[in-house]
ModelCIF file with pLDDT and N, C-alpha, C, O atoms, coordinates in Angstrom:
data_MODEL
#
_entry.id   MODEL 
#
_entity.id                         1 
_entity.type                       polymer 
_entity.pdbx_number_of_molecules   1 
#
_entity_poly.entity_id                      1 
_entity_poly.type                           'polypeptide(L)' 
_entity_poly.nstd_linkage                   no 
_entity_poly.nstd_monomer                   no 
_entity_poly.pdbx_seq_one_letter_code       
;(UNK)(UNK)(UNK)(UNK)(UNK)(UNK)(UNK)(UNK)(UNK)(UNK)(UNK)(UNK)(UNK)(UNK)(UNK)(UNK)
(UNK)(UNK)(UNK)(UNK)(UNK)(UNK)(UNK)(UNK)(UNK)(UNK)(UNK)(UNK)(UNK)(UNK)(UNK)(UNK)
(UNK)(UNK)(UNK)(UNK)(UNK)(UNK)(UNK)
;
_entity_poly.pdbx_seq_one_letter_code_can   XXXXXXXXXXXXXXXXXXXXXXXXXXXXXXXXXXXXXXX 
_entity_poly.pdbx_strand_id                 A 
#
loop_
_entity_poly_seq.entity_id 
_entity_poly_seq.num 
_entity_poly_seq.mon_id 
_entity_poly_seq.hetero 
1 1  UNK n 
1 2  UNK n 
1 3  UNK n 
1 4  UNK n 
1 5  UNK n 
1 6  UNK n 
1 7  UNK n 
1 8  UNK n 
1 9  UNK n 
1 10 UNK n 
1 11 UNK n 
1 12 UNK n 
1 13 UNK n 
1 14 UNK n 
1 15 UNK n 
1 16 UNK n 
1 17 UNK n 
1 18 UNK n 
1 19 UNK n 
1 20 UNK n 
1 21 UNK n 
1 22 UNK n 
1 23 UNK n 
1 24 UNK n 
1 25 UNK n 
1 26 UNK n 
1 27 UNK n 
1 28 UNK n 
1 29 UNK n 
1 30 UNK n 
1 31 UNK n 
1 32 UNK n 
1 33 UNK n 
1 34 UNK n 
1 35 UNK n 
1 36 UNK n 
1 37 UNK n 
1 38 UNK n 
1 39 UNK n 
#
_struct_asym.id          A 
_struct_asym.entity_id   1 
#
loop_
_ma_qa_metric.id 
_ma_qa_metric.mode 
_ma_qa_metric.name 
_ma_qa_metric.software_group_id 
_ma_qa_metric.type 
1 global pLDDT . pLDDT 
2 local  pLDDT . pLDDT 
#
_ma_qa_metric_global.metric_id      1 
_ma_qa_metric_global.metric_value   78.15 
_ma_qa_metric_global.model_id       1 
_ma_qa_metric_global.ordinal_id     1 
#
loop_
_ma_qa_metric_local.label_asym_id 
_ma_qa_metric_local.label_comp_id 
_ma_qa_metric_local.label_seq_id 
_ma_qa_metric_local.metric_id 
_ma_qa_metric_local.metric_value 
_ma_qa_metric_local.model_id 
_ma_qa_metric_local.ordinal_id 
A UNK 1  2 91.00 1 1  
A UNK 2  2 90.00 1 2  
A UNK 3  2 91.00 1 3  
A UNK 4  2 92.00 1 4  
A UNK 5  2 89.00 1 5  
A UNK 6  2 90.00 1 6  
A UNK 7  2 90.00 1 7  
A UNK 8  2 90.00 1 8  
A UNK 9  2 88.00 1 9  
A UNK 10 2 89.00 1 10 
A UNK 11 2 91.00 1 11 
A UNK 12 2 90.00 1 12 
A UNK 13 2 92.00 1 13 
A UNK 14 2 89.00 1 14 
A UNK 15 2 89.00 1 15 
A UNK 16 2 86.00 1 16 
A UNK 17 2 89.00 1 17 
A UNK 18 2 90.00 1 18 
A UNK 19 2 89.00 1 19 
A UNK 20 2 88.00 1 20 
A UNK 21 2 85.00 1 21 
A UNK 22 2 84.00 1 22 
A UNK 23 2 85.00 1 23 
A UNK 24 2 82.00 1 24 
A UNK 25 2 81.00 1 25 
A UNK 26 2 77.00 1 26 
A UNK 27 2 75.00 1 27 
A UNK 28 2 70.00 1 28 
A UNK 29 2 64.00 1 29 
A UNK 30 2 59.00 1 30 
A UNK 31 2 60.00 1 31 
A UNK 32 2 54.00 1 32 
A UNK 33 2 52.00 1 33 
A UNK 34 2 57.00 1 34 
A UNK 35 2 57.00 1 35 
A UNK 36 2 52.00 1 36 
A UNK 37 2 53.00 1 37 
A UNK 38 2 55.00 1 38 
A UNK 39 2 53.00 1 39 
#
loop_
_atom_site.group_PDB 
_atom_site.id 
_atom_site.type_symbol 
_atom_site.label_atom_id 
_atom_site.label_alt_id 
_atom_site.label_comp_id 
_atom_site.label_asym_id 
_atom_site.label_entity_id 
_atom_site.label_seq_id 
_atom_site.pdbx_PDB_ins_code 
_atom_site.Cartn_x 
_atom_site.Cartn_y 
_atom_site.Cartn_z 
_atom_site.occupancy 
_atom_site.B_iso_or_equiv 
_atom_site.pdbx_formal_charge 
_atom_site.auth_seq_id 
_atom_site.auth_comp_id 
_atom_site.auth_asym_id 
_atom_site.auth_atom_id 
_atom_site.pdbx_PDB_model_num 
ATOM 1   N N  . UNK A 1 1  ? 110.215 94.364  85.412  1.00 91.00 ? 1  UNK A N  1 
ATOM 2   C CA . UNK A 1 1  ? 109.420 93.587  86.371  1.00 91.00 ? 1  UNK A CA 1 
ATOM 3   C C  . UNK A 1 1  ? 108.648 94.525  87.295  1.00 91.00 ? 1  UNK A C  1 
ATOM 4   O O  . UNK A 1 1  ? 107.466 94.239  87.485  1.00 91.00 ? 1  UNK A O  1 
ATOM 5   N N  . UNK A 1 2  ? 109.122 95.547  87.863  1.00 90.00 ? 2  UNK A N  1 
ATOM 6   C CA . UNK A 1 2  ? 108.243 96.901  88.612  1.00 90.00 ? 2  UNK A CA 1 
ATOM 7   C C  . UNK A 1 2  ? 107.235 97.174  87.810  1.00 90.00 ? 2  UNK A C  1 
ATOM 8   O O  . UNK A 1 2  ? 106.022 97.182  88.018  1.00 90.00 ? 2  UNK A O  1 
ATOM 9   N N  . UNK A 1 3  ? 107.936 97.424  86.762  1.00 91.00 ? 3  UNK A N  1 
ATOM 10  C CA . UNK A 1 3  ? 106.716 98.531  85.772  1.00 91.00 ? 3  UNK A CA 1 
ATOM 11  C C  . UNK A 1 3  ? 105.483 97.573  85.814  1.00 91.00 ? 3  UNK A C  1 
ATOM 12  O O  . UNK A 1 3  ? 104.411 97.817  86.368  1.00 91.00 ? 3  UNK A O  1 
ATOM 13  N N  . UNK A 1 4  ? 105.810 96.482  85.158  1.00 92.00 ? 4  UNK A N  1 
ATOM 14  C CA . UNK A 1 4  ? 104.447 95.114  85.058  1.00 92.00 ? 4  UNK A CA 1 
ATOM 15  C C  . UNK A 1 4  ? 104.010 94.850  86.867  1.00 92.00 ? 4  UNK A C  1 
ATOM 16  O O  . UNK A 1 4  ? 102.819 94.559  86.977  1.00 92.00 ? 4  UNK A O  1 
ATOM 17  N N  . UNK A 1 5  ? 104.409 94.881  87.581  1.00 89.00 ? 5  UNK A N  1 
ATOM 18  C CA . UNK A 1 5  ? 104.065 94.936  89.009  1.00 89.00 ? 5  UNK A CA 1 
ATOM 19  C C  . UNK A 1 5  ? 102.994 95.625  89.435  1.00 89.00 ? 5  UNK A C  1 
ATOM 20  O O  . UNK A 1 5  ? 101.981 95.339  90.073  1.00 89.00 ? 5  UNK A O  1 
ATOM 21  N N  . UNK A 1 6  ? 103.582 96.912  88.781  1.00 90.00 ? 6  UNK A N  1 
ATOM 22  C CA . UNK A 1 6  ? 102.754 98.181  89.396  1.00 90.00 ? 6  UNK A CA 1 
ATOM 23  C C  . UNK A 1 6  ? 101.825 98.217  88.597  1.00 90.00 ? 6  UNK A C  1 
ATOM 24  O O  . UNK A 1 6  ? 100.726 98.395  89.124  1.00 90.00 ? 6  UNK A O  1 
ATOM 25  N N  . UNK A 1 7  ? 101.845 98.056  86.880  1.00 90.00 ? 7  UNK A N  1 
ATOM 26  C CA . UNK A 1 7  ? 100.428 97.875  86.170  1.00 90.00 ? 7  UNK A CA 1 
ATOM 27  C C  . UNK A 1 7  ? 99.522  96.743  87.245  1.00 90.00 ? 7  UNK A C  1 
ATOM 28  O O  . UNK A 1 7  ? 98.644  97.167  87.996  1.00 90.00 ? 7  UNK A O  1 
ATOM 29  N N  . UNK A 1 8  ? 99.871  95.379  87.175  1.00 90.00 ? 8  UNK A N  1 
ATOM 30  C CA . UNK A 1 8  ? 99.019  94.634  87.560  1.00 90.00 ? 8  UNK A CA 1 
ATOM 31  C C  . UNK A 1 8  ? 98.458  95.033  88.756  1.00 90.00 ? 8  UNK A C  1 
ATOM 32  O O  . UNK A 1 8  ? 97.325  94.618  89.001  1.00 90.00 ? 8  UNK A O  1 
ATOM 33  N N  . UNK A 1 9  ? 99.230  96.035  89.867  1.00 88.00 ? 9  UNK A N  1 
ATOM 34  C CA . UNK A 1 9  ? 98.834  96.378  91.232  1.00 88.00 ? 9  UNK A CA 1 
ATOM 35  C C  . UNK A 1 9  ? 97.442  97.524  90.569  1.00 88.00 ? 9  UNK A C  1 
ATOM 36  O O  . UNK A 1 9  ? 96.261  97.175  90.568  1.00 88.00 ? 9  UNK A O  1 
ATOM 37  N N  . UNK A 1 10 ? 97.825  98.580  90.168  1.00 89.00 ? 10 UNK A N  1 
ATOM 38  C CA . UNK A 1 10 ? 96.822  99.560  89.994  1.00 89.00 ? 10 UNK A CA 1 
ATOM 39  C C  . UNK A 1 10 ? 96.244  99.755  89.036  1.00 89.00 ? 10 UNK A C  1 
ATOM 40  O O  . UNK A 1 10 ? 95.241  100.468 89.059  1.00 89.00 ? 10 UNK A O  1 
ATOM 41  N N  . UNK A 1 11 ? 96.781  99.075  87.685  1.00 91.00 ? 11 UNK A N  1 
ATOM 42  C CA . UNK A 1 11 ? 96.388  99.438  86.424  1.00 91.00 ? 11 UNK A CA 1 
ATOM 43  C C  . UNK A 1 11 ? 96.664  101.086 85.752  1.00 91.00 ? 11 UNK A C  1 
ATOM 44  O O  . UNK A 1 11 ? 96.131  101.585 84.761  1.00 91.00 ? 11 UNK A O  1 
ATOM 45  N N  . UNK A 1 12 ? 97.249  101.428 86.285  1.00 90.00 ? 12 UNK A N  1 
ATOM 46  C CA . UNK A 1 12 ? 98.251  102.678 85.699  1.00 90.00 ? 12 UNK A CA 1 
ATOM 47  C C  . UNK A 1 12 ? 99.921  101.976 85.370  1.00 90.00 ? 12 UNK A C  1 
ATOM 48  O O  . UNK A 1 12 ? 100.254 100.792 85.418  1.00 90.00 ? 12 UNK A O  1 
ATOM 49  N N  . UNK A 1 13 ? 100.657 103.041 85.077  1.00 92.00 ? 13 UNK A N  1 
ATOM 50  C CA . UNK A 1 13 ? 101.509 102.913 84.442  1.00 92.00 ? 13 UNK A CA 1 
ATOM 51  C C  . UNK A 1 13 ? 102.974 103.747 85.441  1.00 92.00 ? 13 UNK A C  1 
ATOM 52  O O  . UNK A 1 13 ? 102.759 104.775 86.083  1.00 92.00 ? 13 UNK A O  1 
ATOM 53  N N  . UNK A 1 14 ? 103.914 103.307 85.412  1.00 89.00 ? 14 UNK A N  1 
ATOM 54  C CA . UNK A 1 14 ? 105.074 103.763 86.925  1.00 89.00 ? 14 UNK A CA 1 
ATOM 55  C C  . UNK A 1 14 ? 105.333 105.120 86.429  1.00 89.00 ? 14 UNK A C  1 
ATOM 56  O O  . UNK A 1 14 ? 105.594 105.448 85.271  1.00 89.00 ? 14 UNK A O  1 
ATOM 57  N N  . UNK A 1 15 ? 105.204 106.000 87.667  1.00 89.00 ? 15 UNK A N  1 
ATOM 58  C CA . UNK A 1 15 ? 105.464 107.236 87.133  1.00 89.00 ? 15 UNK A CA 1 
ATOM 59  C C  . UNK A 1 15 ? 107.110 107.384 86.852  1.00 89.00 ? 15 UNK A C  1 
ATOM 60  O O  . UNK A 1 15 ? 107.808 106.392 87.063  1.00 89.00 ? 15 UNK A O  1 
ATOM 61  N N  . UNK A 1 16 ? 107.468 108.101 86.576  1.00 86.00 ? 16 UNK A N  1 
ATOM 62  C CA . UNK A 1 16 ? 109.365 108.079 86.307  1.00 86.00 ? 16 UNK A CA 1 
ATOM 63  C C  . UNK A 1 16 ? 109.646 108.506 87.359  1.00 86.00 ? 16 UNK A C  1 
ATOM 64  O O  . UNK A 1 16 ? 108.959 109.062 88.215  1.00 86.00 ? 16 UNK A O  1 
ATOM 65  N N  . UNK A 1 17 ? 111.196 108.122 87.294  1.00 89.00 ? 17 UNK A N  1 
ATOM 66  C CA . UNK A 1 17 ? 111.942 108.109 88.443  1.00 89.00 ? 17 UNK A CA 1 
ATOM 67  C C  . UNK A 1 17 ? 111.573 107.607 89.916  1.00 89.00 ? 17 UNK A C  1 
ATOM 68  O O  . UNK A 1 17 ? 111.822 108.343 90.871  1.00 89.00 ? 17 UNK A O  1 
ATOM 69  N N  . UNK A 1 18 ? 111.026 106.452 90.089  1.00 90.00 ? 18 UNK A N  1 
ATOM 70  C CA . UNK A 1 18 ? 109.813 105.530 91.187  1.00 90.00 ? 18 UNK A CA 1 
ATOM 71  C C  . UNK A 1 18 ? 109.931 104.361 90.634  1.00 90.00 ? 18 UNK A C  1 
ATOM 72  O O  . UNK A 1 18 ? 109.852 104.182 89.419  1.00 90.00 ? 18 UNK A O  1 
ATOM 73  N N  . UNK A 1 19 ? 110.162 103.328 91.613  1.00 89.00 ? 19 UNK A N  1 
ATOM 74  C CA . UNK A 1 19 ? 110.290 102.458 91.472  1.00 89.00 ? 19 UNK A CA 1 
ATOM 75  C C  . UNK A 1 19 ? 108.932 101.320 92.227  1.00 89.00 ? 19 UNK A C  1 
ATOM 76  O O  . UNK A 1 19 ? 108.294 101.906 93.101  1.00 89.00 ? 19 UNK A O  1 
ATOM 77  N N  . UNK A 1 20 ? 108.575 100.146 92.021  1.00 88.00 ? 20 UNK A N  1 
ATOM 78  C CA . UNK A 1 20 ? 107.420 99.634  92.678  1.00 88.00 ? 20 UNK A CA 1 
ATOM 79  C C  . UNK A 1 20 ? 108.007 98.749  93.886  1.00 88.00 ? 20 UNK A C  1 
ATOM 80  O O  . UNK A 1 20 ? 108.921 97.949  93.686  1.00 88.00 ? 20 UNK A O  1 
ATOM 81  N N  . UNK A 1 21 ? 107.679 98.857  94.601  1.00 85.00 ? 21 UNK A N  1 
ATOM 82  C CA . UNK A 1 21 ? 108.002 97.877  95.856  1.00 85.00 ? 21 UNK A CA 1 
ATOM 83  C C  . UNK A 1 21 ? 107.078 96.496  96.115  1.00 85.00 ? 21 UNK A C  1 
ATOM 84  O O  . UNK A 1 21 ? 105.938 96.961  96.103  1.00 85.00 ? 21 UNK A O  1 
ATOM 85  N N  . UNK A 1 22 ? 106.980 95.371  96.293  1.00 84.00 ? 22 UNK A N  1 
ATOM 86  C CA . UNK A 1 22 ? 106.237 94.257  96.713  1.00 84.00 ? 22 UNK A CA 1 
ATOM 87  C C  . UNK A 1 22 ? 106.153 94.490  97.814  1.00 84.00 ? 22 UNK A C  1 
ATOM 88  O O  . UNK A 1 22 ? 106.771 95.469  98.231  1.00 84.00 ? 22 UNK A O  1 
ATOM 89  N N  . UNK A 1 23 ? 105.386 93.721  98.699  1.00 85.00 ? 23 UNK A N  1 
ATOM 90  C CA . UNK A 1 23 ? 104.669 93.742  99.950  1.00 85.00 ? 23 UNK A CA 1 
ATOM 91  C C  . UNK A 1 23 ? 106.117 92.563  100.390 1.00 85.00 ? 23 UNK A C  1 
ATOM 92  O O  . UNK A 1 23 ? 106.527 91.627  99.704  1.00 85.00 ? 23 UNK A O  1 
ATOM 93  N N  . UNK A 1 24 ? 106.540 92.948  101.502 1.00 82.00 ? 24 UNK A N  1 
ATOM 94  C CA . UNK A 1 24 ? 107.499 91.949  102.030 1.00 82.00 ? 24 UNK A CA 1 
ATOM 95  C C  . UNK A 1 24 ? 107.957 91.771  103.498 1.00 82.00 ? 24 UNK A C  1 
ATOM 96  O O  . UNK A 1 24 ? 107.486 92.654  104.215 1.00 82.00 ? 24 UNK A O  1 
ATOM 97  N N  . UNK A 1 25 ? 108.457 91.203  103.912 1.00 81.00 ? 25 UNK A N  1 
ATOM 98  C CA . UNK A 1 25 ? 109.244 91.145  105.609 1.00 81.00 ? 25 UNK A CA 1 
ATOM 99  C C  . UNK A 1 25 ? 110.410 91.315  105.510 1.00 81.00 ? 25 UNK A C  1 
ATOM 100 O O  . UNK A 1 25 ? 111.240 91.003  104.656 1.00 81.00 ? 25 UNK A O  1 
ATOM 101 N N  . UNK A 1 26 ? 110.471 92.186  107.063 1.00 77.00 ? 26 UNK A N  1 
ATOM 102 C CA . UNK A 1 26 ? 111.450 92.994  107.325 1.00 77.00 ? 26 UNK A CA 1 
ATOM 103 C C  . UNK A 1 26 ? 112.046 92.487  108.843 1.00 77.00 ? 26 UNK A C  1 
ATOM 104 O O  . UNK A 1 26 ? 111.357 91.943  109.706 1.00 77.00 ? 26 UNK A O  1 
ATOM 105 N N  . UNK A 1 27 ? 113.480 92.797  108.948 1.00 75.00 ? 27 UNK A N  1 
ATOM 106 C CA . UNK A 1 27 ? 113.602 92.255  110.722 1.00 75.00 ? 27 UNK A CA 1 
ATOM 107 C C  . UNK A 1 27 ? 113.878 91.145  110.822 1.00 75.00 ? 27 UNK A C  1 
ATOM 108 O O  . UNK A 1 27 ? 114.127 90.528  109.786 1.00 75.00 ? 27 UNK A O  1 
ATOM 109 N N  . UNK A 1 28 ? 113.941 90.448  112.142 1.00 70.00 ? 28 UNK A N  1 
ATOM 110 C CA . UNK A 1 28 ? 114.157 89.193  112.609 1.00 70.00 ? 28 UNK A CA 1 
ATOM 111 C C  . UNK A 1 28 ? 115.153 88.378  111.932 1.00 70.00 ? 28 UNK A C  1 
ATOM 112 O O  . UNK A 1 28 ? 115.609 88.688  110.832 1.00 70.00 ? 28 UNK A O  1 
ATOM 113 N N  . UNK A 1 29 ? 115.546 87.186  112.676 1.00 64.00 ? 29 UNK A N  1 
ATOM 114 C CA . UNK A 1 29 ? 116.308 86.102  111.959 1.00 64.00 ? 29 UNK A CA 1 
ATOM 115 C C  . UNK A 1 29 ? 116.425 86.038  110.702 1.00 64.00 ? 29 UNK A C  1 
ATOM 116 O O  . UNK A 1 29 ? 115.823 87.007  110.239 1.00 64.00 ? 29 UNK A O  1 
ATOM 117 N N  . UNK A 1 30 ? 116.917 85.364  109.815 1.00 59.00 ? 30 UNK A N  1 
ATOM 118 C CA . UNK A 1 30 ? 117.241 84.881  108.907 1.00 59.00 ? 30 UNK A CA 1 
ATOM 119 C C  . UNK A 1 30 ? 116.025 83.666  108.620 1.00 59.00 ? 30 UNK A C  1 
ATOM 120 O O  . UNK A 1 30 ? 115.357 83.596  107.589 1.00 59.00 ? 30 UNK A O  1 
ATOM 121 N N  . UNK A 1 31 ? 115.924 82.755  109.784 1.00 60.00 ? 31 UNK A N  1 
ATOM 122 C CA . UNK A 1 31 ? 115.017 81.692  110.103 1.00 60.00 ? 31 UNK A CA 1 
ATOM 123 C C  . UNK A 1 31 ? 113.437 82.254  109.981 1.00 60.00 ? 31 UNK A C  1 
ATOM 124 O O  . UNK A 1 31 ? 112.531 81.843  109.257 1.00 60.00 ? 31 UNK A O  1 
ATOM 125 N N  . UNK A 1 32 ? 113.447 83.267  110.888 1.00 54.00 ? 32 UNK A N  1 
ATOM 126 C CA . UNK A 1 32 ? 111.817 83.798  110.794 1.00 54.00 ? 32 UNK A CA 1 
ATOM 127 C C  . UNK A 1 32 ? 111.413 84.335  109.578 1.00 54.00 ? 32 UNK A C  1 
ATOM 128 O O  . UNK A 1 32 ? 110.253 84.062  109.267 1.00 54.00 ? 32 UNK A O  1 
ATOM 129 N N  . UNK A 1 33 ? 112.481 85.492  108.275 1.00 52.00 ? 33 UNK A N  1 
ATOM 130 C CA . UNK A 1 33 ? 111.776 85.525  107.391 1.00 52.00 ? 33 UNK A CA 1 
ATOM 131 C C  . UNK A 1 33 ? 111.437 84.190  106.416 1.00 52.00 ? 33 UNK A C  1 
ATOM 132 O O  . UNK A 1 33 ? 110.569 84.157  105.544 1.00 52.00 ? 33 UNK A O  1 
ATOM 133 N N  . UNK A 1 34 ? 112.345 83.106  106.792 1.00 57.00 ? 34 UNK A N  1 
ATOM 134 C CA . UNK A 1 34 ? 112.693 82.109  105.670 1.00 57.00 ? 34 UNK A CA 1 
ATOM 135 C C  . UNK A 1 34 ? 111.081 81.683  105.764 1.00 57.00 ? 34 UNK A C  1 
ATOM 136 O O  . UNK A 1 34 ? 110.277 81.969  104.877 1.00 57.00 ? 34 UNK A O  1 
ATOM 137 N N  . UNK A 1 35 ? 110.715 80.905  107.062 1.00 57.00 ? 35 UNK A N  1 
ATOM 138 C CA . UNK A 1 35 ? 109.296 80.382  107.467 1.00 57.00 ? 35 UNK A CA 1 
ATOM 139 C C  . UNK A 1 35 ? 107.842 81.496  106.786 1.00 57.00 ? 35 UNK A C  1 
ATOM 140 O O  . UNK A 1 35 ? 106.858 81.298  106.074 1.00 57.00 ? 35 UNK A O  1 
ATOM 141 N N  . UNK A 1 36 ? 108.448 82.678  107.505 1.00 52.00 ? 36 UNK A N  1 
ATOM 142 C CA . UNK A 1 36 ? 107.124 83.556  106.570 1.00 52.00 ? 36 UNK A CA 1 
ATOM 143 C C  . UNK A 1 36 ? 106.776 83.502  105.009 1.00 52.00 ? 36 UNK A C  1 
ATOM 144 O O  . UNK A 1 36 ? 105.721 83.293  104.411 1.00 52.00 ? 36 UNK A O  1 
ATOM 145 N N  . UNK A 1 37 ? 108.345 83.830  104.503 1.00 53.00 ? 37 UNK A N  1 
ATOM 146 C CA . UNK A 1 37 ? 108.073 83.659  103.000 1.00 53.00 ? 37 UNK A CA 1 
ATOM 147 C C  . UNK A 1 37 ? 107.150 82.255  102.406 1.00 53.00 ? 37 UNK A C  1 
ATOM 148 O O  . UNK A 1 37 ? 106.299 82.219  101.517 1.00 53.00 ? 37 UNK A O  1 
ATOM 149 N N  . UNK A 1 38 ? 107.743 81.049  103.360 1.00 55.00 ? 38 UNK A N  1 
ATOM 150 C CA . UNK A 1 38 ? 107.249 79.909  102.823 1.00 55.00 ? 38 UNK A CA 1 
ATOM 151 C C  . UNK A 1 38 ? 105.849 79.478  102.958 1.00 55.00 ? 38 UNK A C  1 
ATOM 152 O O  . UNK A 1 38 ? 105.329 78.556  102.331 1.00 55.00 ? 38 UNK A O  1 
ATOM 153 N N  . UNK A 1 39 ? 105.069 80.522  104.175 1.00 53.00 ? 39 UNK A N  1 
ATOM 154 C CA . UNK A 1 39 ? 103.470 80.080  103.987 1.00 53.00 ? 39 UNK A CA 1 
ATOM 155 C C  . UNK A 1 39 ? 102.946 80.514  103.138 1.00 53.00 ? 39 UNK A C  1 
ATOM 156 O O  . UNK A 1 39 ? 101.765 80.235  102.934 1.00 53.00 ? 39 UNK A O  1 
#
């Protein structure tokens, strides 16, 4: 799922040993990420 991540992000291919990260939230409640994820 990274590897296809990171193709679709840059159109290269994951270099080894690197993994791809998604864009995500960090911090706060439990409540505040729940609401962010959902817009």
């Amino acid at each position: 799922t990274a590897k296809a991540a990171y193709k679709d992000a840059t159109g290269e291919d994951l270099p080894a040993d690197h993994t791809w990260r998604r864009r995500s939230s960090r911090g706060g409640s439990s409540e505040a990420r729940t609401s962010v994820q959902a817009s």
